[in-house]
Protein backbone atom coordinates (compact mmCIF):
# COMPACT_ATOMS: atom_id res chain seq x y z
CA UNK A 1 0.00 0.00 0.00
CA UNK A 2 1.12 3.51 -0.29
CA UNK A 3 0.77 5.16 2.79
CA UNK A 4 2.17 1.31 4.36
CA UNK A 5 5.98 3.18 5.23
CA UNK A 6 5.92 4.87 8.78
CA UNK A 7 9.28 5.09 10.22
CA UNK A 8 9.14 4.54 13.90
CA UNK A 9 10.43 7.88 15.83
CA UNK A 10 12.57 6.17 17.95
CA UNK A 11 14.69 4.84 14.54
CA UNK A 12 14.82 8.40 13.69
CA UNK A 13 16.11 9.80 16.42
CA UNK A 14 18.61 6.55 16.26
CA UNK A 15 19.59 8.04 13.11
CA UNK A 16 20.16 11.60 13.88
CA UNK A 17 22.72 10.04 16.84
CA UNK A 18 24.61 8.08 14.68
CA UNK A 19 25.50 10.18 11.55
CA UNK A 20 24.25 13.52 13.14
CA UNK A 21 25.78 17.34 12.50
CA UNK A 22 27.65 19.10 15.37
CA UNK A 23 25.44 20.63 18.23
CA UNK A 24 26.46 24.00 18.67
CA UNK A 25 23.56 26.24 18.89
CA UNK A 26 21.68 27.56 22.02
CA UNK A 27 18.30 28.91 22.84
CA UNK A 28 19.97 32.83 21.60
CA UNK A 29 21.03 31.73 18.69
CA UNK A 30 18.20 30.11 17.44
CA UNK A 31 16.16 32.62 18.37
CA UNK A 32 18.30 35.01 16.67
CA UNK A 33 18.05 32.99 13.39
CA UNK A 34 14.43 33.29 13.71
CA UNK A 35 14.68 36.69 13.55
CA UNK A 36 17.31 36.79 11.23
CA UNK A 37 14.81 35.41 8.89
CA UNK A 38 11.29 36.51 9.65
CA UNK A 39 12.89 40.82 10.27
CA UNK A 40 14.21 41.33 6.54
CA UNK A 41 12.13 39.17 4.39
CA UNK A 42 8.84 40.54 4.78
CA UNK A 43 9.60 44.41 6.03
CA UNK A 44 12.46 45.11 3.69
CA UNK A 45 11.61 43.17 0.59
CA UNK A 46 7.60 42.62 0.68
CA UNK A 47 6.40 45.94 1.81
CA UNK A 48 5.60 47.32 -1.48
CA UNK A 49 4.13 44.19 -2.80
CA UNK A 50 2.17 43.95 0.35
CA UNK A 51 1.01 47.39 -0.29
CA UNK A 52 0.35 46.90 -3.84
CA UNK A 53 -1.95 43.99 -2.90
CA UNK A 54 -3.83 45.83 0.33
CA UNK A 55 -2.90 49.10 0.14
CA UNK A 56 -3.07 50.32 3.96
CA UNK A 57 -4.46 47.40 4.42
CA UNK A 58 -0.77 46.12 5.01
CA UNK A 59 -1.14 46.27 8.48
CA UNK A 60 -3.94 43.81 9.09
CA UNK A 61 -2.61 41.01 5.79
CA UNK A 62 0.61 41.30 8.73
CA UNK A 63 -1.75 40.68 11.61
CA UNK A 64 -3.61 38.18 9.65
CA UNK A 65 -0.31 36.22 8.49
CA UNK A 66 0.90 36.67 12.33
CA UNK A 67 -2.01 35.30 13.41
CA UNK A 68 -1.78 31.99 11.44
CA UNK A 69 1.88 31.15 12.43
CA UNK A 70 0.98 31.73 16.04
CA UNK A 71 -0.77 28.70 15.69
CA UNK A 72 1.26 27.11 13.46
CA UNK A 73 4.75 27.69 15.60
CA UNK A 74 2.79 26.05 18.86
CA UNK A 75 2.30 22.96 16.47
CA UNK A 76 5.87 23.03 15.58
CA UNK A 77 7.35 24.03 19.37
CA UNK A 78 5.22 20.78 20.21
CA UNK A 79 6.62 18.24 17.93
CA UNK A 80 10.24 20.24 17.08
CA UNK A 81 11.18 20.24 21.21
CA UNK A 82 9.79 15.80 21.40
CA UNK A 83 11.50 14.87 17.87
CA UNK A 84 14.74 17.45 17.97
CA UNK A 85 16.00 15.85 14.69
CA UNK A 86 16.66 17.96 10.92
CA UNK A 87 14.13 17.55 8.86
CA UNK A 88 11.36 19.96 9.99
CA UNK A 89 8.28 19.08 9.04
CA UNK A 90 9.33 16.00 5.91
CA UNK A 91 10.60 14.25 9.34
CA UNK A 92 7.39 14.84 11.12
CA UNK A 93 5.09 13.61 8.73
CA UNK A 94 7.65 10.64 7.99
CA UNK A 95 7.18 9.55 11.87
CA UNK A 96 3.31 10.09 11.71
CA UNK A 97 1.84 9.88 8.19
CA UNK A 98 3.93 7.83 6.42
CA UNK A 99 6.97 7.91 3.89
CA UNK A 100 4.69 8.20 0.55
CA UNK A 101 3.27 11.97 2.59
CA UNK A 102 6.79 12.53 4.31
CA UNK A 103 8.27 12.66 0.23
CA UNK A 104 5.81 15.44 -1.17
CA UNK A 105 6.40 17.48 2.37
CA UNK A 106 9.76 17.55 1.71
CA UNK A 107 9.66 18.40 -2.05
CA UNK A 108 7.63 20.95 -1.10
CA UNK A 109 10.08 22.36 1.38
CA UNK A 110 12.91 21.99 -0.83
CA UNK A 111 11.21 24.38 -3.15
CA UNK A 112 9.81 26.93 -0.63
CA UNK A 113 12.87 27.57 0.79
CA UNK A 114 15.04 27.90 -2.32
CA UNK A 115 12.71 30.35 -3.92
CA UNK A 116 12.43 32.19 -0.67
CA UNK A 117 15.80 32.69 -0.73
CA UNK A 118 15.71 33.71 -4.55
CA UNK A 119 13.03 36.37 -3.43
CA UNK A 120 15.64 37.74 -0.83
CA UNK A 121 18.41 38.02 -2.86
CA UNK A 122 16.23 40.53 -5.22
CA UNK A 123 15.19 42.14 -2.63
CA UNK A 124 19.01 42.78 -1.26
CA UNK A 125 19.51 43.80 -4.92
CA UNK A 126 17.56 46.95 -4.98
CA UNK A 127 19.29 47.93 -1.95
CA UNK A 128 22.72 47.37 -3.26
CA UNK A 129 21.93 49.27 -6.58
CA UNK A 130 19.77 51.64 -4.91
CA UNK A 131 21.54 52.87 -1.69
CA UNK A 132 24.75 51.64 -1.63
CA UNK A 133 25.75 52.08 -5.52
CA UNK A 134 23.52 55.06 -6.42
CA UNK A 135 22.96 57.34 -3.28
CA UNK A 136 26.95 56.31 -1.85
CA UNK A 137 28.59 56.35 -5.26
CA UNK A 138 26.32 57.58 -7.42
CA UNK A 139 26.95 54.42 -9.56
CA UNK A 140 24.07 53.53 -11.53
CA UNK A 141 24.36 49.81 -12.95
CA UNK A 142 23.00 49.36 -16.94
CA UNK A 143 18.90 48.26 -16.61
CA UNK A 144 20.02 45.13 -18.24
CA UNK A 145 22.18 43.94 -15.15
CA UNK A 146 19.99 45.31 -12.44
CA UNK A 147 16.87 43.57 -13.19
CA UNK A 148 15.67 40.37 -14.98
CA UNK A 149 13.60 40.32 -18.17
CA UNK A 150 10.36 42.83 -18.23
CA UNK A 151 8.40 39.62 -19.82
CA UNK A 152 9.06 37.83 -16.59
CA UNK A 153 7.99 41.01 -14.31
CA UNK A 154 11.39 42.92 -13.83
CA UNK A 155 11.91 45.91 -15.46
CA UNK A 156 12.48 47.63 -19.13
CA UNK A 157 16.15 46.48 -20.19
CA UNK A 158 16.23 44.20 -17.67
CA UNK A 159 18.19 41.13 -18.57
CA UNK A 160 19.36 39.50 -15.48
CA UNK A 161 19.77 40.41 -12.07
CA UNK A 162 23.43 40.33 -11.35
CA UNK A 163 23.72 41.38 -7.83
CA UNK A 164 20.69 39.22 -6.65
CA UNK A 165 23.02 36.19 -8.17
CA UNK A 166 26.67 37.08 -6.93
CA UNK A 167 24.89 37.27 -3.00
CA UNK A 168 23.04 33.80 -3.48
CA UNK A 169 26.58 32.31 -4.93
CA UNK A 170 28.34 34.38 -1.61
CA UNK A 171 25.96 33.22 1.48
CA UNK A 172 26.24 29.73 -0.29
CA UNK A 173 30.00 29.79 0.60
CA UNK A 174 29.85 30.98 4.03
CA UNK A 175 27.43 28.16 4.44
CA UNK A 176 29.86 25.48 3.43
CA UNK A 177 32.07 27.04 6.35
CA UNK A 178 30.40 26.19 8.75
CA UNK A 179 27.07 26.13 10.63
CA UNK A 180 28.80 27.73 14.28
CA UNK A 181 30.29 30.29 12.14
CA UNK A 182 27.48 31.61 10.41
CA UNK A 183 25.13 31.20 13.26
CA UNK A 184 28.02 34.39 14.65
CA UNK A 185 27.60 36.19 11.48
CA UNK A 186 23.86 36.20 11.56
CA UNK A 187 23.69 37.56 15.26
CA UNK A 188 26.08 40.63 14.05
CA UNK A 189 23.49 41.04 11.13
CA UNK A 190 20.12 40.66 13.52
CA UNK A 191 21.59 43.33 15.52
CA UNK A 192 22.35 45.90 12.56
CA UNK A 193 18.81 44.95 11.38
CA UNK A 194 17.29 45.33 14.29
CA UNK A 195 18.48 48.67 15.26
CA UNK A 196 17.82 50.16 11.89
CA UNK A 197 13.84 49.54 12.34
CA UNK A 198 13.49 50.87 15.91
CA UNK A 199 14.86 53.79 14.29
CA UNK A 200 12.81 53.57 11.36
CA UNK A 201 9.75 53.17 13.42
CA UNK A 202 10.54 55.93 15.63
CA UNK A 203 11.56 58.44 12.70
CA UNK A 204 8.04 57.68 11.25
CA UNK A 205 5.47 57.34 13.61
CA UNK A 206 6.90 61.03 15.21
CA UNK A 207 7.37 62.55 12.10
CA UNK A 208 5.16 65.39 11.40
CA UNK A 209 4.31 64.00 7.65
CA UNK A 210 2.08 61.12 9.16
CA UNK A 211 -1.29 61.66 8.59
CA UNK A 212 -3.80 59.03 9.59
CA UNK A 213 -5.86 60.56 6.42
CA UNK A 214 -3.31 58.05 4.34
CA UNK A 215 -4.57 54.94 5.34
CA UNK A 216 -8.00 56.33 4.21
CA UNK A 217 -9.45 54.08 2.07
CA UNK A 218 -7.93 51.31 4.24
CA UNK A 219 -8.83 48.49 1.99
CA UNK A 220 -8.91 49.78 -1.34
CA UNK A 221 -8.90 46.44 -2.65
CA UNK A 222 -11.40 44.34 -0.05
CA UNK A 223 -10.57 42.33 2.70
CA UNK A 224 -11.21 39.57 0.28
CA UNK A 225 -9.98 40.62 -3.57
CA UNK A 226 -11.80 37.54 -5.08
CA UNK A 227 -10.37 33.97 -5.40
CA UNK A 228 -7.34 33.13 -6.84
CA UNK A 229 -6.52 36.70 -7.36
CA UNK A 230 -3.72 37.46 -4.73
CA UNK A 231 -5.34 40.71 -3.64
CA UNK A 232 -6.99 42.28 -0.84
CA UNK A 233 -6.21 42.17 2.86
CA UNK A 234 -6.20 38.33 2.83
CA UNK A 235 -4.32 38.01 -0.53
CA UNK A 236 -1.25 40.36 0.95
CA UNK A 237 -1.30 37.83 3.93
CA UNK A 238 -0.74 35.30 1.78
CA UNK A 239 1.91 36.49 0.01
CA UNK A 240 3.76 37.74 3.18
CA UNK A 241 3.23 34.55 4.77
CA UNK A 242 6.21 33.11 3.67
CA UNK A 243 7.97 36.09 5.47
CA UNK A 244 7.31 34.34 8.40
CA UNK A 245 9.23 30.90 7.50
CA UNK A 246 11.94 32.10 9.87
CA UNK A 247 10.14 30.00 12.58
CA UNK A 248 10.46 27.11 10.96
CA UNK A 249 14.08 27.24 9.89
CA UNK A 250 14.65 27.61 13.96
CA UNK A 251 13.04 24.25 13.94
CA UNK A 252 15.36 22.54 10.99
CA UNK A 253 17.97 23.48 13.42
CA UNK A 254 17.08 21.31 15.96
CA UNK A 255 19.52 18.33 15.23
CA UNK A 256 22.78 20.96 15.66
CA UNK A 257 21.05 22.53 18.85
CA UNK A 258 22.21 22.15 22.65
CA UNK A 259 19.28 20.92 24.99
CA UNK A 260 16.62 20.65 22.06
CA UNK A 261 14.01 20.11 24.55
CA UNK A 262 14.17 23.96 26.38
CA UNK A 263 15.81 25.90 23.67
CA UNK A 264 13.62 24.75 20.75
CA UNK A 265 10.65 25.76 21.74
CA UNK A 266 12.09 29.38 22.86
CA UNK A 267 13.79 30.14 19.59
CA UNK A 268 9.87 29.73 17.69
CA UNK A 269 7.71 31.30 19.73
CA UNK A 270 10.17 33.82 20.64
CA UNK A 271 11.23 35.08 17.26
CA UNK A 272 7.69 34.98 16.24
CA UNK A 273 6.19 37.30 18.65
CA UNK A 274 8.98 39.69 18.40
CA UNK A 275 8.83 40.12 14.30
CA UNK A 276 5.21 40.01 13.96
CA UNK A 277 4.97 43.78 16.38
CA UNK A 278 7.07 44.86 14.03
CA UNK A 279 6.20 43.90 11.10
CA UNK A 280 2.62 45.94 12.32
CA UNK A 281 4.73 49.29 13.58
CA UNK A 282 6.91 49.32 10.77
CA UNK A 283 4.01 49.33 8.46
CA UNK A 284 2.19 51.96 9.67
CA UNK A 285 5.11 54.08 9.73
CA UNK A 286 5.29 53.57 5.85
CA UNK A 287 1.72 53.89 5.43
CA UNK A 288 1.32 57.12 7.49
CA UNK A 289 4.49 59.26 6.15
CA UNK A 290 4.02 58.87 2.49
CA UNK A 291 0.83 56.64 1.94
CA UNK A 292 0.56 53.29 0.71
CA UNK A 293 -2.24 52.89 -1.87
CA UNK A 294 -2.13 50.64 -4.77
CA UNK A 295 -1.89 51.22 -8.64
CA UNK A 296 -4.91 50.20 -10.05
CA UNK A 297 -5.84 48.48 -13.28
CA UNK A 298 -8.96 47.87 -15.38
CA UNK A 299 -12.02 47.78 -13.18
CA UNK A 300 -10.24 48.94 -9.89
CA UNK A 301 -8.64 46.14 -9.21
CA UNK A 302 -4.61 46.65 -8.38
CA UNK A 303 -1.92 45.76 -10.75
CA UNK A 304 -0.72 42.25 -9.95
CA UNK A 305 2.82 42.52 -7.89
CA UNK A 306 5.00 41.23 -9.77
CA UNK A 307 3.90 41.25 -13.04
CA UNK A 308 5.09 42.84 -16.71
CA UNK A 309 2.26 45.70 -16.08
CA UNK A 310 3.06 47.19 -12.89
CA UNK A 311 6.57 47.23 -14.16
CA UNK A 312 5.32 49.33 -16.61
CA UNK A 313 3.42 51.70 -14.45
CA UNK A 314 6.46 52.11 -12.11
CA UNK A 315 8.62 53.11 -14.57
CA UNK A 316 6.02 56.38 -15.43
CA UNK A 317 7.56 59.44 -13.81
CA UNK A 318 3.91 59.92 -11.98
CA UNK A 319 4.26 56.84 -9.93
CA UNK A 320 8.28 57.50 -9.29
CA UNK A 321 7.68 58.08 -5.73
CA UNK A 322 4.96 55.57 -4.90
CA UNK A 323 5.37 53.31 -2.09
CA UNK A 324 4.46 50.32 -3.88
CA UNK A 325 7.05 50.85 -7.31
CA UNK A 326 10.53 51.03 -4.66
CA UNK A 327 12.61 48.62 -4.77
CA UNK A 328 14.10 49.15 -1.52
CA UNK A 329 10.97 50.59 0.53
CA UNK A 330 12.22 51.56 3.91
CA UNK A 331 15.08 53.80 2.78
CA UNK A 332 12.57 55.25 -0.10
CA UNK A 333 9.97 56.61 2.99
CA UNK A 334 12.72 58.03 5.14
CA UNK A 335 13.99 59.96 1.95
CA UNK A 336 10.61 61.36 0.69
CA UNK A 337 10.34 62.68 4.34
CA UNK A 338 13.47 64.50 4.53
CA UNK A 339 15.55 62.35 6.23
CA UNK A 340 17.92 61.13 3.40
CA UNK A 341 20.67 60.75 5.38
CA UNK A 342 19.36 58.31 7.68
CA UNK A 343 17.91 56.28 4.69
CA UNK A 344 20.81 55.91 3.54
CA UNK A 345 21.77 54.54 6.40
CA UNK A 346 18.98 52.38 6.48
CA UNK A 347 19.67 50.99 3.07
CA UNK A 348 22.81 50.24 4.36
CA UNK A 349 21.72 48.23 7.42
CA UNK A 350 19.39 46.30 5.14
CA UNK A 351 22.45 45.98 2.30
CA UNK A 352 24.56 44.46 5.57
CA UNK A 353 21.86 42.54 7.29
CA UNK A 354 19.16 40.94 4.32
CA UNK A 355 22.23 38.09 3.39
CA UNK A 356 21.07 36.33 6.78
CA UNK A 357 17.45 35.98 6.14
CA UNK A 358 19.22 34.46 2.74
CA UNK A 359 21.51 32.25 4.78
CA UNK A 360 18.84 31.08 6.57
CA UNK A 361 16.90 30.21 4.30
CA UNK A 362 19.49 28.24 2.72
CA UNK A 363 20.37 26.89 5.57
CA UNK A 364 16.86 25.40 6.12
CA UNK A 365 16.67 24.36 2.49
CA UNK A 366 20.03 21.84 2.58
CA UNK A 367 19.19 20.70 6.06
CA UNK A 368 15.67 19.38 4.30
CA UNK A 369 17.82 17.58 1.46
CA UNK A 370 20.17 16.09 3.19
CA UNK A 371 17.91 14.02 5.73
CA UNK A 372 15.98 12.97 2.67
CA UNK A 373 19.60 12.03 1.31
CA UNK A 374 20.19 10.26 4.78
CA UNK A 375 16.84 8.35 4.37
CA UNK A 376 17.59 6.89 0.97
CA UNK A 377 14.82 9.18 -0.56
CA UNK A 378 17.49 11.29 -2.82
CA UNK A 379 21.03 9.99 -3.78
CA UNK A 380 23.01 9.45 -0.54
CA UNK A 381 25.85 11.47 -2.06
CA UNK A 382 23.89 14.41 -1.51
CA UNK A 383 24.26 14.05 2.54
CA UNK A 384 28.33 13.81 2.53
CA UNK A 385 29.70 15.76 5.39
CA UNK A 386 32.80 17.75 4.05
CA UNK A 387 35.42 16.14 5.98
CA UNK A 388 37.50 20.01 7.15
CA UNK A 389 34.18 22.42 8.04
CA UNK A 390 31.76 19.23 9.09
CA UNK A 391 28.44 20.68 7.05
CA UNK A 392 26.64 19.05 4.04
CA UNK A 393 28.55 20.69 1.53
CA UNK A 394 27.20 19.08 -1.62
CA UNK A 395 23.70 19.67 -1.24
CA UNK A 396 24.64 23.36 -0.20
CA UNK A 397 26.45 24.00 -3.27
CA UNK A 398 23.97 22.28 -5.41
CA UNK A 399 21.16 24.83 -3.75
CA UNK A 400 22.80 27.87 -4.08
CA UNK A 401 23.45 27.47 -7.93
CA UNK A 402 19.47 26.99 -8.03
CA UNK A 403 18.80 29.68 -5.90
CA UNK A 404 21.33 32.35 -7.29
CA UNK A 405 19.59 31.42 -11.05
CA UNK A 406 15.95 32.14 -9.55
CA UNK A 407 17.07 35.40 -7.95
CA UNK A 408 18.67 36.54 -11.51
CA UNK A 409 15.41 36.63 -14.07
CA UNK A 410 12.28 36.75 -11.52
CA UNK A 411 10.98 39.71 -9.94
CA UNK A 412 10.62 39.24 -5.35
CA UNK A 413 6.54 39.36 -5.67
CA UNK A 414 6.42 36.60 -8.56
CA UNK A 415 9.10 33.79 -6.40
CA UNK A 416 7.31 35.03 -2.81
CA UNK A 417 3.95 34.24 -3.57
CA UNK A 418 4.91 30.27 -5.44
CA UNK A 419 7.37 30.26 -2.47
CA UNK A 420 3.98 30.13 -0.05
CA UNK A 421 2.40 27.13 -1.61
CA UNK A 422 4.70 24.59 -0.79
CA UNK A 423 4.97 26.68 3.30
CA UNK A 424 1.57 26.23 3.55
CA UNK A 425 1.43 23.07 2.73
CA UNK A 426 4.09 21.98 5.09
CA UNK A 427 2.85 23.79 8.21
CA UNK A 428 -0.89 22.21 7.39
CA UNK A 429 0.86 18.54 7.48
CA UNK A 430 2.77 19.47 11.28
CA UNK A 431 -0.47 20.02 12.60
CA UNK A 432 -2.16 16.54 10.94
CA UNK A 433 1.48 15.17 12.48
CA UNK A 434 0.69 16.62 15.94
CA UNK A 435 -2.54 15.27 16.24
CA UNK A 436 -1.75 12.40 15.19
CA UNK A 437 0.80 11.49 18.03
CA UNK A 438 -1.01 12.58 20.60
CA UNK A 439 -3.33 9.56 19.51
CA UNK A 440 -0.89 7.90 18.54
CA UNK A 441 1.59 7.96 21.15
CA UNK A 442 0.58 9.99 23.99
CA UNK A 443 2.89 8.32 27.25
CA UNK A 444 6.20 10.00 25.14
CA UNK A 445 7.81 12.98 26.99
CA UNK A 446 7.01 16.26 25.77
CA UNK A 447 8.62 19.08 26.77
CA UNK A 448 6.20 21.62 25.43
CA UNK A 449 2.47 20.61 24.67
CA UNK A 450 0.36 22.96 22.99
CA UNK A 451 -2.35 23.82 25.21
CA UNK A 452 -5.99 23.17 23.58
CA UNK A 453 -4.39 21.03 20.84
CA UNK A 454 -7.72 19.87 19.97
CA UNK A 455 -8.93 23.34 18.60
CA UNK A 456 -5.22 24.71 18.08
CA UNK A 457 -3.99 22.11 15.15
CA UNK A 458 -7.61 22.49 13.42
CA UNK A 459 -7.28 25.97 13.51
CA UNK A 460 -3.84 25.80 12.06
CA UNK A 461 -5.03 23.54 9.32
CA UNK A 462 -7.61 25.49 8.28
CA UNK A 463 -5.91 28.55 8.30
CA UNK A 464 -3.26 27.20 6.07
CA UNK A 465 -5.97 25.99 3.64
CA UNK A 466 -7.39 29.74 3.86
CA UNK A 467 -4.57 31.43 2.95
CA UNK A 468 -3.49 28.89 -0.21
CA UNK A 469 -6.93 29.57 -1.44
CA UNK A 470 -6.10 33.61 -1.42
CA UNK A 471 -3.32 33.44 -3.60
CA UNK A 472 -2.68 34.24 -7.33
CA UNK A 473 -3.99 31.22 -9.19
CA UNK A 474 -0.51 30.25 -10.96
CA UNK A 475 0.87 29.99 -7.35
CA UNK A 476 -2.05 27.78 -6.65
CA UNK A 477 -1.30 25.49 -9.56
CA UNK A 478 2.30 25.75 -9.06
CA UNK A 479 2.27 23.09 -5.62
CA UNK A 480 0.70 20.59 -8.05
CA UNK A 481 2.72 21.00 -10.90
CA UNK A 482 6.19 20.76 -8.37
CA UNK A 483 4.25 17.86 -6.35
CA UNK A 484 3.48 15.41 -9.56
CA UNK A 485 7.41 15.77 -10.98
CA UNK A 486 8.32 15.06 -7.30
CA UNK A 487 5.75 11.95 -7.05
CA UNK A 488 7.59 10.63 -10.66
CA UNK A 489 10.78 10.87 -9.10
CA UNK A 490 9.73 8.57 -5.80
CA UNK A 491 7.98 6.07 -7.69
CA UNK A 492 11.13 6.10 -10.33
CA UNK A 493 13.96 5.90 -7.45
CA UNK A 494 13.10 7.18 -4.36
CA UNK A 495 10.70 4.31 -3.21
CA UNK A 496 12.93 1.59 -4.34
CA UNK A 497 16.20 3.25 -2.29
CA UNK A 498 14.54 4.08 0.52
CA UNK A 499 16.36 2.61 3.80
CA UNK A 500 12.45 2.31 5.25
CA UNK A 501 11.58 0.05 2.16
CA UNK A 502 14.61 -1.71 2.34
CA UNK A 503 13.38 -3.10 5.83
CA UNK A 504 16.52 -1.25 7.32
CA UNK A 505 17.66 2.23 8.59
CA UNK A 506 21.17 2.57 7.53
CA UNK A 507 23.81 4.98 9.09
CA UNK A 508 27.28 5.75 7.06
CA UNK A 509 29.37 7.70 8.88
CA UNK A 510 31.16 10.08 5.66
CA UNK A 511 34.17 10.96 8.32
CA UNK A 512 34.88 7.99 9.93
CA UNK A 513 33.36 5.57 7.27
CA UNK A 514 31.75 3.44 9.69
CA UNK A 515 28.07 1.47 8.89
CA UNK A 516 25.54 0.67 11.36
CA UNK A 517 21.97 -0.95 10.63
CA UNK A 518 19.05 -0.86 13.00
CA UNK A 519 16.66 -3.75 11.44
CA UNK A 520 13.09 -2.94 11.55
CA UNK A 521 10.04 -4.56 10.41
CA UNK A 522 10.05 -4.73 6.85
CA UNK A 523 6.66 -2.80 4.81
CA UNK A 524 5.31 -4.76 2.43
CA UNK A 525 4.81 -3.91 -0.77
C-alpha cells in the first residue's frame, strides 16, 4: 500500500545520533536565526508588494499572516522540542503519516525555501543598486544587469539580475564554512537589522508627515480581492506569509542545537512574537508618512505585484515616488520625508543585514535535502559531510546554484507568492502530524504541549488551507505542478532506495566511514 511506510520515531532519532551534524547552537542563537529570517524578508523586501496587494491594508494582511503562524509555531514548538531531529516538518510527517506523505512534504520544502531565498536576494539587490551604488557612489548599474527580463515582471532592459546572483553564490559559501560560524555572522546582522527599524519606526510614527488621512481608504482592494486573485487584505497575507518561515528554519535546526528540549521551543515562539509587532509598527510608519495605496488596473482592481504591467506603471515618472514601485521601501519613505541621510543609512543596514534571512533560508533548504539524502529518498551522495568544516557541503552548493539562477530573471513578488504554496502546505501537514501522536503515542515525553491542541492544530489547518486559497492562481497550480514531478521521481527511485523500504535504517558515517543498521520490520509492498 502507499501510505504502508511509517518510520518509527525512535529509529529516527537513532539516526540523527549516529551520523548527526555538530550541536552547537543555544536557545539565543536560534532565536536570533528566527529573527534573522522573519525581520528582513517581509519588512524590507515585501512591503511594497504587500502594499500593492492591500494598500493600507498592510497592516492587518501582517496581523492576519501573524495570526496563522501563532498557531502554526505552537504545532511546531510541540513536535520540534519531542522529535529534535533535521528535517522539519518532511521528518514529522515521515514519523506520523507515512513515507509516501513525508516525500511530497519535503519536495515541497525543498522548493519553498530555495525560492524564498531567490526572493531575498532581489530584494538585497535593490538595496545594493539603490543605496549603496547610487545614493553612496552615485553608480548607476546598466537596466540590463539590475533587473531580470520585463516579460518575466522585472523591469524595461532588464536582462538578469546580477547582484541578486553574486549574494546567493556568496551566502552559499559561508554556508559550506560552517554552521557555528554563520550562526556568529547572523547575530552581528540581527543586531544591525534590528536597530535600523526601531529607528525607522521611531523616525516615522513622530514625524510630522504622518497623517492618519493616508490609510483612508484602508482596503482599497477588499478584505477579500476575489479567489485566486492574490489581492486584498487576505491576498497580501498570503503572500507575506512566507515572510514568516523564519520560525520554521529555527526548527530545521534542531539536530545541531544544545538541549533541544528547552531551547527549541524558545527560539519559535520567541522570534515569532517579536517580528510580527514589528512587522505591524513598521508598516504603519510607511503607510502614514508617504501613503501606501495601490496602482490600479482595469475595473479597480490593483496591478498584480509582480507582473510585466506594474513594471510598466512604475517606470512612469507619476508613480516614481509611490510606495508600492521602490525597490528598496524603507530607505525610499525616510527619503521622501526628509531624512535622506538616515535612509541611507537604512539601506545600508538592510544591504549588511538581508544576506542572513538568505543564509537562513538556505540553511533550512540543505538541512531538508540532506535528511531525505540520509533516508535513501534522494542519492546518498547528496548528505556527505565535508570532511574540514563538518556541514553538508554538496547539497549546499547544489542549492545555491538553483537559488542564485531564480534570484537573476524573476521579480521578489512573482518567487514570494509560489514560495507560499509549498509553506503552507508543510505547516498544514505538522499540525495533521501533531494530532496524530497525541493519539498515537501519547505516554512520550514532551517538553512543550500545545495547550488546547484539539482546537489549536484544526485551527492551524484550516488557516493554512485559507490562505493557499487567497493566492494568485498560478501559485495555486504551481504546488501541483512541483508535487506530480516530485511523485515521478519517488515512484522512479526514491521508493525503491529508501532505507524504510529496504526493511533497514542505515547509518554511514562520511568521516569515519563506519556502517551501522538498525533492522526494523520490513513494509510490504
Amino acid at each position: 500500500m502507499i501510505l504502508d511506510r511509517i518510520k518509527p520515531l525512535d529509529a529516527i532519532l537513532a539516526t540523527a545520533e549516529k551520523k548527526s551534524l555538530n550541536r552547537t547552537l543555544g536557545w539565543f542563537q536560534l532565536m536570533l536565526f528566527g529573527i534573522g529570517c522573519v525581520i528582513g524578508t517581509g519588512i524590507f523586501v515585501l512591503t511594497s508588494a504587500g502594499a500593492q496587494k492591500a494598500g493600507p491594508g498592510l497592516m492587518l494582511a501582517f496581523a492576519i499572516a501573524g495570526a496563522v503562524c501563532i498557531v502554526a509555531a505552537l504545532c511546531y514548538a510541540e513536535i520540534a522540542a519531542m522529535v529534535p531531529v533535521a528535517g522539519s516538518a518532511y521528518t514529522y510527517s515521515y514519523a506520523t503519516m507515512g513515507e509516501f506523505l513525508a516525500w511530497t512534504v519535503g519536495w515541497a520544502l525543498i522548493m519553498e525555501y530555495a525560492i524564498a531565498a531567490a526572493a531575498v536576494s532581489v530584494g538585497w539587490s535593490g538595496y545594493f543598486s539603490g543605496t549603496f551604488l547610487n545614493e553612496l557612489f552615485g553608480v548607476q548599474l546598466p537596466p540590463w544587469l539590475a533587473a531580470g527580463p520585463l516579460a518575466l515582471g522585472g523591469a524595461p532592459g532588464g536582462l538578469i539580475n546580477l547582484p541578486a546572483l553574486l549574494i546567493a553564490l556568496l551566502v552559499t559559501g559561508l554556508l559550506i564554512i560552517g554552521t557555528s560560524e554563520s550562526a556568529k555572522f547572523n547575530a552581528i546582522l540581527v543586531a544591525i537589522k534590528v536597530t535600523a527599524l526601531t529607528a525607522f519606526v521611531a523616525l516615522t510614527l513622530t514625524s510630522p508627515h504622518f497623517d492618519t488621512a493616508r490609510f483612508n481608504p484602508f482596503l482599497p482592494a477588499g478584505v477579500f480581492g476575489g479567489w485566486g486573485t492574490g489581492v486584498g487584505a487576505v491576498g497580501a497575507a498570503a503572500t507575506i506569509f512566507f515572510a514568516y518561515v523564519g520560525f520554521d528554519a529555527v526548527s530545521t535546526a534542531a539536530e545541531e542545537t544544545k538541549n533541544p528540549q528547552r531551547n527549541v521551543p524558545i527560539g519559535l515562539v520567541g522570534s515569532l512574537l517579536f517580528c510580527t509587532v514589528f512587522y505591524i509598527l513598521v508598516a504603519a510608519g510607511a503607510v502614514g508618512t508617504i501613503g501606501g495605496q495601490p496602482i490600479m488596473g482595469p475595473g479597480g482592481v490593483p496591478f498584480p505585484a509582480g507582473s510585466e504591467e506594474l513594471a510598466r506603471q512604475c517606470a512612469m515618472p507619476q508613480h516614481a515616488g509611490a510606495l508600492v514601485c521602490s525597490n528598496e521601501a524603507l530607505a525610499h519613505v525616510l527619503r521622501e520625508i526628509g531624512f535622506s541621510g538616515i535612509g541611507n543609512m537604512l539601506g545600508i543596514a538592510a544591504f549588511l543585514a538581508l544576506p542572513s534571512v538568505i543564509l537562513v533560508l538556505i540553511f533550512g533548504q540543505t538541512r531538508i535535502f540532506f535528511v531525505m539524502a540520509r533516508d535513501g529518498l534522494l542519492p546518498e551522495k547528496l548528505s556527505s559531510v565535508h570532511p574540514k568544516y563538518k556541514t553538508p557541503h554538496v547539497v549546499t552548493l547544489l542549492t545555491g546554484g538553483v537559488v542564485a539562477l531564480g534570484a537573476a530573471f524573476f521579480p521578489v513578488g512573482k518567487l514570494a507568492d509560489i514560495s507560499n504554496a509549498g509553506t503552507l502546505y508543510a505547516f498544514m501537514m505538522v499540525a495533521f502530524a501533531v494530532l496524530i501522536l497525541r493519539k498515537r503515542d501519547p505516554q512520550r515525553q514532551r517538553a512543550f504541549r500545545v495547550p488546547a491542541v484539539w482546537l489549536v492544530a484544526p485551527i492551524t489547518i484550516v488557516g493554512c488551507v485559507f490562505l493557499f486559497l487567497n493566492l494568485p492562481i498560478d501559485a495555486m497550480l504551481f504546488l501541483p505542478g512541483w508535487g506530480a514531478l516530485g511523485i515521478i521521481i519517488y515512484f522512479l527511485y526514491s521508493r525503491h532506495n529508501s532505507h524504510l523500504g529496504r526493511g533497514i535504517v542505515e547509518v554511514v558515517d562520511d568521516i569515519e566511514g563506519d556502517e551501522t543498521s538498525i533492522p526494523i520490520n520490513p513494509p510490504k509492498g
